[in-house]
Every structure is written in C-alpha cells, then in structure tokens.
Protein backbone atom coordinates (compact mmCIF):
# COMPACT_ATOMS: atom_id res chain seq x y z
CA UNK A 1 7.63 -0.78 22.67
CA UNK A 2 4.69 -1.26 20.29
CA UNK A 3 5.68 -0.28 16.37
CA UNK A 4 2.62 1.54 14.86
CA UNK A 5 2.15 2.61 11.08
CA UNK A 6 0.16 6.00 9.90
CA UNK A 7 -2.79 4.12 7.43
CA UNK A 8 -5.08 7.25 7.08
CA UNK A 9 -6.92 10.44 8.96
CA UNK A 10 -10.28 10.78 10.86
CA UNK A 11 -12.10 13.51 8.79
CA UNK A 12 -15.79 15.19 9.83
CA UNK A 13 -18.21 13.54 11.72
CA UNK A 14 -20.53 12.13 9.62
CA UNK A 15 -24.05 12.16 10.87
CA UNK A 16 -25.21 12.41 14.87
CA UNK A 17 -24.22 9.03 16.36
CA UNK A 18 -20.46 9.18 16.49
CA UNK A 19 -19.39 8.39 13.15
CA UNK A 20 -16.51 9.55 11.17
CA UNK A 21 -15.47 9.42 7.67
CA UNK A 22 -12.37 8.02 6.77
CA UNK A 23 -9.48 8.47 4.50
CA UNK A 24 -7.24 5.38 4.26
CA UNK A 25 -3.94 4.30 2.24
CA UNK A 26 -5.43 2.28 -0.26
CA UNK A 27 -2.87 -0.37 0.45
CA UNK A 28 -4.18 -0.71 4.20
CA UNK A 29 -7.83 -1.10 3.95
CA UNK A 30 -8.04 -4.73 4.01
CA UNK A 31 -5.78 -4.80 6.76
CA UNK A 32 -8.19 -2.04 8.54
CA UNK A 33 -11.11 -4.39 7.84
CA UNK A 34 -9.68 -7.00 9.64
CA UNK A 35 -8.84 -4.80 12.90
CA UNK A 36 -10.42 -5.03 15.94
CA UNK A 37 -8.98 -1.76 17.01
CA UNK A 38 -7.11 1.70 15.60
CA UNK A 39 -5.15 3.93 17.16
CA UNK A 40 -5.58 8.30 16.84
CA UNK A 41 -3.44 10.41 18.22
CA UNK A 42 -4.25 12.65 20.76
CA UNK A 43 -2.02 15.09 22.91
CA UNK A 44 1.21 13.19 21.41
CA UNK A 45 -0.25 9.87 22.84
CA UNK A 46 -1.49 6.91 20.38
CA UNK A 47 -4.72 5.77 22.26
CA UNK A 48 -6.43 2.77 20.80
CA UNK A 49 -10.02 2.68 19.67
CA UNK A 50 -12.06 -0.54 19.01
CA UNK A 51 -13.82 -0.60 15.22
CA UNK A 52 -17.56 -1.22 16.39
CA UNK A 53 -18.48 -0.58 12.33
CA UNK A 54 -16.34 0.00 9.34
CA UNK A 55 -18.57 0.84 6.33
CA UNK A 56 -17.14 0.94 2.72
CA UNK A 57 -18.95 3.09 -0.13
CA UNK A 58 -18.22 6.17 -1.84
CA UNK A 59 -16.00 6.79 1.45
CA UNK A 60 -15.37 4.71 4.77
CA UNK A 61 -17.29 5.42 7.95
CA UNK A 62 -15.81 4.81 10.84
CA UNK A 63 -17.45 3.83 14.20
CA UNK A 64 -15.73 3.42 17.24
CA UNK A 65 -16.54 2.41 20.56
CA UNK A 66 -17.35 5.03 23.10
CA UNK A 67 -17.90 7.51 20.20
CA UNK A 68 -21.58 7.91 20.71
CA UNK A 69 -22.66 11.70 19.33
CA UNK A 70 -21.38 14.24 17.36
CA UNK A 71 -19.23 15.98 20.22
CA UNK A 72 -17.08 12.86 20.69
CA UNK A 73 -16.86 12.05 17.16
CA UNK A 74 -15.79 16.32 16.88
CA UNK A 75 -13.03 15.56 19.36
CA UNK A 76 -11.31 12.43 17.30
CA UNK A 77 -11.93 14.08 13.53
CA UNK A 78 -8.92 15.05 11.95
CA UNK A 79 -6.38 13.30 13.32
CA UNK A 80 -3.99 10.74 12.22
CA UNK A 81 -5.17 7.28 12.57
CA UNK A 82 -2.29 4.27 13.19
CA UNK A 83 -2.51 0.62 13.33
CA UNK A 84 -0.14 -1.75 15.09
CA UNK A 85 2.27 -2.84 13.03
CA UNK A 86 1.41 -6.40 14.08
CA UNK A 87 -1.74 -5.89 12.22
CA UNK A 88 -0.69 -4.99 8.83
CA UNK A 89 0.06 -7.88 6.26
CA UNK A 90 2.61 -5.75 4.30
CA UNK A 91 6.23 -6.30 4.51
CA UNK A 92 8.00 -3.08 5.45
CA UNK A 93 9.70 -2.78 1.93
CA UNK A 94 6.04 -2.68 0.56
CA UNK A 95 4.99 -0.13 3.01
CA UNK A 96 7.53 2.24 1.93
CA UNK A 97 7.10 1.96 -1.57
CA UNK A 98 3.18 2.79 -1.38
CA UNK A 99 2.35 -1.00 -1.01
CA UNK A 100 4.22 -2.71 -4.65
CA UNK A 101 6.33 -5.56 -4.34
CA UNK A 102 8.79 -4.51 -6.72
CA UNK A 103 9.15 -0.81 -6.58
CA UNK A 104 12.99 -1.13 -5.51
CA UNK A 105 13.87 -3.41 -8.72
CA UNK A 106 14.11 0.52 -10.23
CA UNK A 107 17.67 0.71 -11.46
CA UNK A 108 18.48 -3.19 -11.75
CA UNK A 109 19.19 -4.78 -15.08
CA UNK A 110 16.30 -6.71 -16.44
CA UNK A 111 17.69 -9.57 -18.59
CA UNK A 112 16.01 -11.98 -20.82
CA UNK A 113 16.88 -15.52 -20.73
CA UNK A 114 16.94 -15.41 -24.29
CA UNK A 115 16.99 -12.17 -25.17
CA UNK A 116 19.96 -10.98 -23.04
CA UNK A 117 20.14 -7.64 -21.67
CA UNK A 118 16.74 -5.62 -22.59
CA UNK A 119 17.94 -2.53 -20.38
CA UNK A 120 17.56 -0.85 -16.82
CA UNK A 121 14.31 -0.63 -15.00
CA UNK A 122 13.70 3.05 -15.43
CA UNK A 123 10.88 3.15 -13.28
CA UNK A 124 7.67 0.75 -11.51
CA UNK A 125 4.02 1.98 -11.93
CA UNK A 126 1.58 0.04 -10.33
CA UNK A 127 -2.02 -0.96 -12.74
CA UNK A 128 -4.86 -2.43 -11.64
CA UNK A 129 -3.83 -5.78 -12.93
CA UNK A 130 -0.08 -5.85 -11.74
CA UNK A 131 2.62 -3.94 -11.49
CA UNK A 132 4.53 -3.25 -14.95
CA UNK A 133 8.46 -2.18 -15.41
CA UNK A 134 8.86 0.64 -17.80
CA UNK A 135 12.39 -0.39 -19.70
CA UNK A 136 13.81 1.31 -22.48
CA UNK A 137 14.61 -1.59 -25.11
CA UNK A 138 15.92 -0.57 -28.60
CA UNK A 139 15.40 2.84 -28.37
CA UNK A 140 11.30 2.25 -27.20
CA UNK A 141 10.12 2.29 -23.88
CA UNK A 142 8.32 -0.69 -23.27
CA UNK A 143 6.27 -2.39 -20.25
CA UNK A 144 7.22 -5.78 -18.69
CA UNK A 145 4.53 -7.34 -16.56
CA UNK A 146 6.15 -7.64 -13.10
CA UNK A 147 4.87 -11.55 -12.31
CA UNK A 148 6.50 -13.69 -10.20
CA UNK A 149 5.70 -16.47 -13.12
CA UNK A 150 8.33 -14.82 -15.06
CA UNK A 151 10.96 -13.44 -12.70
CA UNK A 152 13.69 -16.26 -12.44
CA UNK A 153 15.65 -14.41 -10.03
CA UNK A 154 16.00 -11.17 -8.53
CA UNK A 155 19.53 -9.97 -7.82
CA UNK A 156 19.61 -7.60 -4.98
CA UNK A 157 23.77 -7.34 -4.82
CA UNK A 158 24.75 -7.62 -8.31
CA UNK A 159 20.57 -5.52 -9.54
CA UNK A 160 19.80 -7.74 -12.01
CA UNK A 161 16.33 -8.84 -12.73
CA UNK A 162 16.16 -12.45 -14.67
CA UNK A 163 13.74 -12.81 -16.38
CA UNK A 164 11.39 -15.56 -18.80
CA UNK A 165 9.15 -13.46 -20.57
CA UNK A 166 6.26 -15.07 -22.85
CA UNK A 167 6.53 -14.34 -26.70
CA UNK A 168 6.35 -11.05 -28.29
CA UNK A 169 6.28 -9.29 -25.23
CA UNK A 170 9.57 -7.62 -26.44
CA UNK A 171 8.20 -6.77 -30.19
C-alpha cells in the first residue's frame, strides 16, 4: 500500500480555466515542483491528479489535468492535497519536525571540544541561513549555528552533541 504525506490544501479557484490556488508546507514545495502528479482527497479516497502548471508568485496556482473551468476546479478547492511519499526528498524525522534536520537534538548535551560542557539544547529555531541551538551557557542564552562543519558527533543514546565551534562564538 502506497504511503502518502499531507503537503498543503486546494483553496478557491482562481480565475475561469480550472485553476486553483495553493497553500503548501514550505518544506515541500520543491518537492511539489518536481511532481508529475498530486493527490486530493475526495469521498475518503486519495485520487491522483497530474500538475499540467504549477505557478509560484505571491501564491501558487495550481493546474491540473482534466480541471478545465471553474465548476471542476469548485469541486477539488478545499481539500487536502498529498504526495506520495516516494516523491518527497525529506527524511521522515525532518517531516515531523516541520522539515529541520536537527530539531530532535532538543534536550542533548552540547559539548565543546575545548570548552567542555556549554549546556542542554533548550530548544531549535530554524533562520533563513541555518538552523541555530538556543543553549543557556553561563547564565546567557546563546545561539550555536547548527552546521554539520562543526558537529563532530551526534549522540543519539547517550544525547550529546560534540561539537568544534569557531572562535568567540561562546563570548
């Protein structure tokens, strides 16, 4: 049995030939854009629907095949939209934590290779840039860049993050 993944929901139709806006997971839209087909949900059944047109601006428009006016475009808006499993790049760990790779360090130990113990991950937020460990280190909460070009090891039995941070990141 085929293992699909909820990425977003049809919303209105969006003009007269059969298009639909779009509201996708931001962590699945490059994955979408590299679908040949979705599947909605309709009467407790996930049908598929091939992508004729995905267009990205201030939100994604949807065309599918088949979907030709505003009638059939009425009768697929607002539902839940799935992709195969298959299709989606992300491992299943970074689906569940919103699409970051290291959402489930929160609670290890983050040492310093030189430093020692700095203090437990007290939570993950996710930037633009990277994701970033909020720690609290001598009394301060501080941010650690979350890079695999300074995490040594990641200790999923004992949660311990090792770690070679660049200079003055802990001042």
């Amino acid at each position: 049995m085929e293992d699909f993944v909820a990425i977003g929901k049809t919303q209105k139709p969006h003009g007269l030939k059969g298009e639909l806006k779009l509201h996708v997971e931001e962590m699945f839209i490059e994955d979408l854009f590299e679908a040949e087909a979705v599947f909605i949900e309709i009467k407790g059944n996930k049908m598929p629907y091939f992508i004729e047109e995905l267009q990205e601006g201030n939100s994604i428009i949807l065309k599918l095949e088949d979907v030709n006016d505003r009638t059939a475009a009425e009768f697929v808006a607002h539902k839940e939209v799935f992709m195969r499993r298959s299709d989606i790049s992300l491992t299943d760990r970074e689906i569940l934590s919103g699409g970051m790779v290291y959402k489930f360090t929160e609670g290890f130990l983050l040492v310093e290779v030189d430093a020692g113990k700095i203090g437990i991950v007290e939570e993950v937020i996710s930037l633009p840039q990277q994701e970033m460990a909020l720690v609290r280190y001598k009394n301060k909460l501080i941010y650690i860049p979350m890079q695999a070009l300074f995490i040594i090891e990641i200790d999923e039995i004992e949660k311990k993050i090792l770690m070679d941070l660049p200079l003055g990141i802990l001042d």
